[in-house]
C-alpha atoms as a PDB file:
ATOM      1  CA  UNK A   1       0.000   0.000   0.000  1.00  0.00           C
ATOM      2  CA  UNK A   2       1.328   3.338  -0.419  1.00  0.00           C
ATOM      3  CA  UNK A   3       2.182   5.756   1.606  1.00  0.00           C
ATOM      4  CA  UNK A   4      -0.177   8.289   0.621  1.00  0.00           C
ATOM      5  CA  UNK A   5      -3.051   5.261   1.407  1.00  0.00           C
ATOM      6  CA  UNK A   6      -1.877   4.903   4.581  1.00  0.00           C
ATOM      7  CA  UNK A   7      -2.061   8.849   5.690  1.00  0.00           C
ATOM      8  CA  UNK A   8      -5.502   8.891   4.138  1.00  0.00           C
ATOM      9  CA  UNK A   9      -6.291   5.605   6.432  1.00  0.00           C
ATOM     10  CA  UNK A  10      -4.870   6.921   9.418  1.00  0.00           C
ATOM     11  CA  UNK A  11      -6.721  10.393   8.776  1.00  0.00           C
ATOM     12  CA  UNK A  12      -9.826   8.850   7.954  1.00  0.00           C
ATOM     13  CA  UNK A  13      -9.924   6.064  11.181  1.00  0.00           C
ATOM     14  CA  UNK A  14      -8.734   8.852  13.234  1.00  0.00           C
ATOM     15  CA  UNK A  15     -11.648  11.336  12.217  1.00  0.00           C
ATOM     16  CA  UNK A  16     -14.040   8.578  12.936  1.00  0.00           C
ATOM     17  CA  UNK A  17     -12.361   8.536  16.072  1.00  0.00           C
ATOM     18  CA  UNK A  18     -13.063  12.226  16.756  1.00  0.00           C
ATOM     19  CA  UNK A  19     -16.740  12.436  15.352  1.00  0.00           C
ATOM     20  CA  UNK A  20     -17.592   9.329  17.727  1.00  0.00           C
ATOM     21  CA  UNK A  21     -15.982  11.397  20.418  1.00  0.00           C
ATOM     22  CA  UNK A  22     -17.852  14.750  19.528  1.00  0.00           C
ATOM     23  CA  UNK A  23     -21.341  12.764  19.181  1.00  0.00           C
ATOM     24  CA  UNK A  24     -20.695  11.398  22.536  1.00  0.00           C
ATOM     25  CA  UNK A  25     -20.181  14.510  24.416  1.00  0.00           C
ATOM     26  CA  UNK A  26     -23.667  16.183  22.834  1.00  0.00           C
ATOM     27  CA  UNK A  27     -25.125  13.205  24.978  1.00  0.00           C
ATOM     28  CA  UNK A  28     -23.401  14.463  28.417  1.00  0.00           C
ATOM     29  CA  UNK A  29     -24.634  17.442  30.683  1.00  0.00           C
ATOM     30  CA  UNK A  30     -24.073  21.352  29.457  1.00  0.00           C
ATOM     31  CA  UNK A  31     -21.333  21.100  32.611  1.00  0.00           C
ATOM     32  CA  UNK A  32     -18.809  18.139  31.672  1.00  0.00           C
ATOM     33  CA  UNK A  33     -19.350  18.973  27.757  1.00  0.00           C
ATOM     34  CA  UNK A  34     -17.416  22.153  29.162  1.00  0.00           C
ATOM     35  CA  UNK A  35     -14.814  20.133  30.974  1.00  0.00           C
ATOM     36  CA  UNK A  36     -13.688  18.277  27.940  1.00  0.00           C
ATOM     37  CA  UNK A  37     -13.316  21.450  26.119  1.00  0.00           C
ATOM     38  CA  UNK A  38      -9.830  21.234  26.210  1.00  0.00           C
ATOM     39  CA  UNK A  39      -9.331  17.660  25.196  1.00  0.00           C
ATOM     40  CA  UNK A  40     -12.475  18.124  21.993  1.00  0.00           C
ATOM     41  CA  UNK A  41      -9.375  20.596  21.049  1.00  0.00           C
ATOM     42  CA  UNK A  42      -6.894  19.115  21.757  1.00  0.00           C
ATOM     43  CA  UNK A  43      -7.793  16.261  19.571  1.00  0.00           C
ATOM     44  CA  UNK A  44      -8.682  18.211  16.830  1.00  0.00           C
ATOM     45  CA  UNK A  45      -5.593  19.750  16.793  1.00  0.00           C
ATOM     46  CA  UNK A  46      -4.117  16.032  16.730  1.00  0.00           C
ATOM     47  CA  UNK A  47      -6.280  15.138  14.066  1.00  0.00           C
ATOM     48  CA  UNK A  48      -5.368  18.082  11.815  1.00  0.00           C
ATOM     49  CA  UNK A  49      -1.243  16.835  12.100  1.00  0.00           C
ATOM     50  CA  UNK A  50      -2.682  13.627  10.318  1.00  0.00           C
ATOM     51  CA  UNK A  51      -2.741  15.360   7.400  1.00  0.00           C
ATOM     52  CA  UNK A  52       0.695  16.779   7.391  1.00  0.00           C
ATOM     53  CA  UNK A  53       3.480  14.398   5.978  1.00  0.00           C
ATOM     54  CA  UNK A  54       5.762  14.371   8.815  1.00  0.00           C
ATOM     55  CA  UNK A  55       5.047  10.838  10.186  1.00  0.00           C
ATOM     56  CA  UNK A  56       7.452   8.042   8.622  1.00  0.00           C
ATOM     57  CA  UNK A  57       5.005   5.174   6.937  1.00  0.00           C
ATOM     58  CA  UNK A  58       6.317   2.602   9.841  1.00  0.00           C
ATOM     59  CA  UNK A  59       4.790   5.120  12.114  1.00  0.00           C
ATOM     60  CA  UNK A  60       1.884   5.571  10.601  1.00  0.00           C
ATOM     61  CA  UNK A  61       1.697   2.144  10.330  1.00  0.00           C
ATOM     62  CA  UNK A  62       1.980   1.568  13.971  1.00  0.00           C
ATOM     63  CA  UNK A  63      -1.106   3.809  14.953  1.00  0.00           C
ATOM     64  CA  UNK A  64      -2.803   2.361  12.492  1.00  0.00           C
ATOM     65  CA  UNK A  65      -2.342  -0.512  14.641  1.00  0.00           C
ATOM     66  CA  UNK A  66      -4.530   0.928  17.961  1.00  0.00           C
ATOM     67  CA  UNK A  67      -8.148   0.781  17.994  1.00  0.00           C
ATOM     68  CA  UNK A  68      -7.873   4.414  18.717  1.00  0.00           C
ATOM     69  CA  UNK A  69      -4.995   6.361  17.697  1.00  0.00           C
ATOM     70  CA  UNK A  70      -6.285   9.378  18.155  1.00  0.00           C
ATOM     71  CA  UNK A  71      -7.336   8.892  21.904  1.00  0.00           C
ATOM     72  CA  UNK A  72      -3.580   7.324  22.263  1.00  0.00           C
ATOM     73  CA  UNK A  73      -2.077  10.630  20.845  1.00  0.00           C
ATOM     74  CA  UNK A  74      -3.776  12.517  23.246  1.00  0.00           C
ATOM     75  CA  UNK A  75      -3.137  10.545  26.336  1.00  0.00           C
ATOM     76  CA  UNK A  76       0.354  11.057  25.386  1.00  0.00           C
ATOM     77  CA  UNK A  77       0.446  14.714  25.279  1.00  0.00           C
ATOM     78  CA  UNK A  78      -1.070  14.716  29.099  1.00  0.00           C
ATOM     79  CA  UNK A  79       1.511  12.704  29.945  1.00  0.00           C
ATOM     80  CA  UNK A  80       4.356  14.900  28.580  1.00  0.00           C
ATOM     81  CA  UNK A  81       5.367  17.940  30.469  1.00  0.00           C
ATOM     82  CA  UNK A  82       5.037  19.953  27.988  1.00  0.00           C
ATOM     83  CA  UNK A  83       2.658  23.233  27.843  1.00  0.00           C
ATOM     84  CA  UNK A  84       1.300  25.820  25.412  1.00  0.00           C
ATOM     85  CA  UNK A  85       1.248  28.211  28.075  1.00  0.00           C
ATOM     86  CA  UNK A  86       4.724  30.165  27.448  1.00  0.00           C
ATOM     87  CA  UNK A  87       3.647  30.669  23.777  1.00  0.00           C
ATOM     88  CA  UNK A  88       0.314  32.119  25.319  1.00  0.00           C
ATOM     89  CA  UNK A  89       2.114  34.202  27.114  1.00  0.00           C
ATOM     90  CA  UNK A  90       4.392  35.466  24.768  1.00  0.00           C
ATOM     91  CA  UNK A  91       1.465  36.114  22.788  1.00  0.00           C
ATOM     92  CA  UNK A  92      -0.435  38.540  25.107  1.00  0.00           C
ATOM     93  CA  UNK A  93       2.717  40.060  25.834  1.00  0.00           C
ATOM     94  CA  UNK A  94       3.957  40.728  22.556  1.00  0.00           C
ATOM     95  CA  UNK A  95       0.842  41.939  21.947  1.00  0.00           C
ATOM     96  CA  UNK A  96      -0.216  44.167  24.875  1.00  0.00           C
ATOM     97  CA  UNK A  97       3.046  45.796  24.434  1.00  0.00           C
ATOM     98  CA  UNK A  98       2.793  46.497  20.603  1.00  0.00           C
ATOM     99  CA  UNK A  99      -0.866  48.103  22.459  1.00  0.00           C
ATOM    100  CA  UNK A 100       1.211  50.359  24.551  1.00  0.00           C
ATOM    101  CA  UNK A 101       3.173  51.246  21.842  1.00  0.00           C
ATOM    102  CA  UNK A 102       1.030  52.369  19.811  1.00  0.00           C
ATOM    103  CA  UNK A 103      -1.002  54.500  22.395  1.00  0.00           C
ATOM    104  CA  UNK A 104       2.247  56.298  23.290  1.00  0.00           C
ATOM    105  CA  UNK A 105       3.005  56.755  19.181  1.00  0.00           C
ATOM    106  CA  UNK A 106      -0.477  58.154  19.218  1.00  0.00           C
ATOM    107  CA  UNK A 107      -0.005  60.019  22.760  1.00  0.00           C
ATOM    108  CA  UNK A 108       3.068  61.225  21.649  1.00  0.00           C
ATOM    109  CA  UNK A 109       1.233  62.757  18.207  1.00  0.00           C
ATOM    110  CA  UNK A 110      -1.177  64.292  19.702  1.00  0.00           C
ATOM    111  CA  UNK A 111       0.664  65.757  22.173  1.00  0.00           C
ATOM    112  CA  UNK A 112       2.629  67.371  19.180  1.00  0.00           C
ATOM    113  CA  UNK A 113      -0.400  69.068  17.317  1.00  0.00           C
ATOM    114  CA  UNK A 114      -1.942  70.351  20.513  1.00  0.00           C
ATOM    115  CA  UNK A 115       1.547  72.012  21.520  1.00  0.00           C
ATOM    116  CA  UNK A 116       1.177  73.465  17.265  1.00  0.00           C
ATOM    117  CA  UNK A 117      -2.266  74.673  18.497  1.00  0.00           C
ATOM    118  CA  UNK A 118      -0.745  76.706  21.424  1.00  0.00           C
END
């Protein structure tokens, strides 16, 4: 099989995988729907590497393997201690400071034509 099948496989079973998962949590109350938020993510984002190319075909191969890869993928990234966090951060600081730039450009400006006005 080639290796392009075997991606599409993997993509497909795992999308299963996550449309299963997303048709069982409209069946659970409004307040653990909310507390799987970040794993209905999570997984998604998971799902959406299957397309990329990155995998070797004796990996794909081996998650082809599990009943659900895509639950297996995600167990795995609780486990690691890895966390999106520091790129948050660096997000809302980068961009709260390009904020207070630009309010003291714009400070600065009109500080400038009301001194003209004088």
């Amino acid at each position: 099989m080639s290796t392009e099948n075997l991606r599409d496989i993997l993509y497909e079973k795992a999308a299963k995988e996550q449309s299963d998962y997303i048709q069982h949590l409209k069946t659970l109350p409004p307040e653990q729907i909310i507390s799987r938020a970040y794993e209905k993510v999570m997984r998604d984002d998971i799902l959406m590497t299957f397309e990329d190319d990155y995998l070797s075909d004796k990996q794909v191969a081996e998650l082809l393997k599990l009943d659900y890869p895509l639950s297996a993928c995600y167990d795995e990234w609780m486990d690691t201690d890895y966390s999106h966090m520091e790129m948050l951060r660096d997000t809302v600081y980068d961009y709260t400071q390009r904020l207070v730039n630009e309010n003291a450009h714009h400070k600065e400006k009109n500080d400038k034509n009301h001194d003209m006005e004088r």
